[in-house]
C-alpha atoms as a PDB file:
ATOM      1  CA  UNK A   1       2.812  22.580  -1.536  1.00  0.00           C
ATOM      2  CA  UNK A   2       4.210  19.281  -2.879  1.00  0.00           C
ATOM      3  CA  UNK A   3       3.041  17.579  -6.006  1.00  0.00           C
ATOM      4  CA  UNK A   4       3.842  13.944  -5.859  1.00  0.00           C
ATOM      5  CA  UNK A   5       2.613  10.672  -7.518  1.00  0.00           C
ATOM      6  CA  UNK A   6       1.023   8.259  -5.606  1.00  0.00           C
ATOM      7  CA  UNK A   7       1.360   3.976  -6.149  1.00  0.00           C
ATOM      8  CA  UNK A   8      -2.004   2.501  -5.560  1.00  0.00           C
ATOM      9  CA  UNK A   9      -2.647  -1.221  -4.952  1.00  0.00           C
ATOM     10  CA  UNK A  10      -5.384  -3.151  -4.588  1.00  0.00           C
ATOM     11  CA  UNK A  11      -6.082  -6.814  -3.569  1.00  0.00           C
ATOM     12  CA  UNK A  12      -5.080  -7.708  -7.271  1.00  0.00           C
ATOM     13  CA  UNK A  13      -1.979  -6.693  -7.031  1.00  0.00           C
ATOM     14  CA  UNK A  14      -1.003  -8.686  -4.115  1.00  0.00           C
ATOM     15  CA  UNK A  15       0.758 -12.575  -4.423  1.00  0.00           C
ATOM     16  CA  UNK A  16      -1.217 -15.196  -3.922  1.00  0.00           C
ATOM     17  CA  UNK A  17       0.083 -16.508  -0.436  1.00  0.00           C
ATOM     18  CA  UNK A  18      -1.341 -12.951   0.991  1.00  0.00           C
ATOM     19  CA  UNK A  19      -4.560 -12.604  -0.964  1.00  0.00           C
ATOM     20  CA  UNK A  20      -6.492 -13.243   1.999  1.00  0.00           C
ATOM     21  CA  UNK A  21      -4.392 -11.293   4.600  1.00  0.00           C
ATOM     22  CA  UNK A  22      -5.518  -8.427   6.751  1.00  0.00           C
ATOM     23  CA  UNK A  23      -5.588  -4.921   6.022  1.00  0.00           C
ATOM     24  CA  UNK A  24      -3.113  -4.263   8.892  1.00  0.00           C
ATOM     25  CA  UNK A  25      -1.201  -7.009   8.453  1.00  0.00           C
ATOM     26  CA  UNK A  26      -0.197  -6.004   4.197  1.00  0.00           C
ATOM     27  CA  UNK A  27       3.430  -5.213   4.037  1.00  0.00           C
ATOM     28  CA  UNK A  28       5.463  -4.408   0.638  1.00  0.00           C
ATOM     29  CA  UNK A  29       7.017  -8.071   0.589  1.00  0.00           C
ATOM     30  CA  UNK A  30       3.305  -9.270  -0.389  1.00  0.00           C
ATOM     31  CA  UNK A  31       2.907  -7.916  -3.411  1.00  0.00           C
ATOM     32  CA  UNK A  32       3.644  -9.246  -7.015  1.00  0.00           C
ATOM     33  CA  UNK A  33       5.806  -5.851  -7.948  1.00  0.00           C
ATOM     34  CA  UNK A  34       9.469  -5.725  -7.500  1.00  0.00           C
ATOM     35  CA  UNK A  35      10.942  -4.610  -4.514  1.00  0.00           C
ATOM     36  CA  UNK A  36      12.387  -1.446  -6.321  1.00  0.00           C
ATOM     37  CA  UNK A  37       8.909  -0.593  -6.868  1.00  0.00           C
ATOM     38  CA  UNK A  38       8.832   0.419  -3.499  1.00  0.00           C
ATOM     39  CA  UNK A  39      12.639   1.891  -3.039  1.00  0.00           C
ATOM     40  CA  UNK A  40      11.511   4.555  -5.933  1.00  0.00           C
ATOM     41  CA  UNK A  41       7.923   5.938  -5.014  1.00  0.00           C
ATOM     42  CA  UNK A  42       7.596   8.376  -2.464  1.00  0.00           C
ATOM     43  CA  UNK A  43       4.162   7.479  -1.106  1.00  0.00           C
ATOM     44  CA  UNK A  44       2.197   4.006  -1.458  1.00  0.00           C
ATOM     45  CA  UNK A  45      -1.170   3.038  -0.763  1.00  0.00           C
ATOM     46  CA  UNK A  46      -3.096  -0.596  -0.454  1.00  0.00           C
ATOM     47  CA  UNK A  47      -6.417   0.511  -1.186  1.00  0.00           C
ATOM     48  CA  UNK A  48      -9.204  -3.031   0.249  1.00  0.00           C
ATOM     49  CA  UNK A  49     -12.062  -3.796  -1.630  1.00  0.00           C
ATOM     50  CA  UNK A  50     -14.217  -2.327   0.991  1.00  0.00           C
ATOM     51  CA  UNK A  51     -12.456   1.002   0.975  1.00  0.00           C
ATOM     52  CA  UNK A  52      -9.877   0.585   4.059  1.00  0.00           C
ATOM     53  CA  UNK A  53      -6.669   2.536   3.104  1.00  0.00           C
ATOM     54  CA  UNK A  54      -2.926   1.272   4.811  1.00  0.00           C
ATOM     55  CA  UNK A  55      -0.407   3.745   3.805  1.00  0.00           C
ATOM     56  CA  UNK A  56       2.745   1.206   2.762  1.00  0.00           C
ATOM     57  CA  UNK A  57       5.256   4.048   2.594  1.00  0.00           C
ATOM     58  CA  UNK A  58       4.890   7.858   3.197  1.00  0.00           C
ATOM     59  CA  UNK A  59       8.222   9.451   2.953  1.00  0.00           C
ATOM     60  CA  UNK A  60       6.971  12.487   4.295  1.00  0.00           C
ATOM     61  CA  UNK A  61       5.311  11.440   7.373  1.00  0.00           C
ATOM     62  CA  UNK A  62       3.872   8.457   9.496  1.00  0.00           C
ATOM     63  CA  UNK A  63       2.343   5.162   8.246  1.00  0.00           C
ATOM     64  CA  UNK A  64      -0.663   3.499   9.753  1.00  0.00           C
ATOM     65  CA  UNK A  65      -4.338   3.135   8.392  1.00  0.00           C
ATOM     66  CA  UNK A  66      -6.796   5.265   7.312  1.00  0.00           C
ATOM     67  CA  UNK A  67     -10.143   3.753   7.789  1.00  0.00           C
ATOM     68  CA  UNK A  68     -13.430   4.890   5.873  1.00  0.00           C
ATOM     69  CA  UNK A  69     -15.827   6.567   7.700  1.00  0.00           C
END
């Protein structure tokens, strides 16, 4: 078992050129935190308004997106 903290973003966090972007289409240069932000975490999450998950970065596996049943 691995214990690791997880970055979660929301539509807040992104800039304001991508606040009306698509789910799939969110990528880490969107966002108004540093680049380094995402060097550093192991697993990242943009978590929409209406519950649709994209996994930004998953060190550990595949990315894609989740979508709520």
């Amino acid at each position: 078992m691995k214990e690791e903290k997880v970055l979660i973003l929301g539509r807040l966090d992104l800039h304001p050129h991508a606040s009306k972007k698509r789910v799939k289409d969110v990528s880490h240069i969107d966002f108004l935190c540093p680049v380094e932000t995402f060097y550093k975490e192991n697993l990242i999450l943009f978590v929409d308004d209406n519950g649709t998950t994209r996994v930004l970065k998953n060190r550990y596996g595949d990315r894609g997106i989740v979508k709520k049943d």
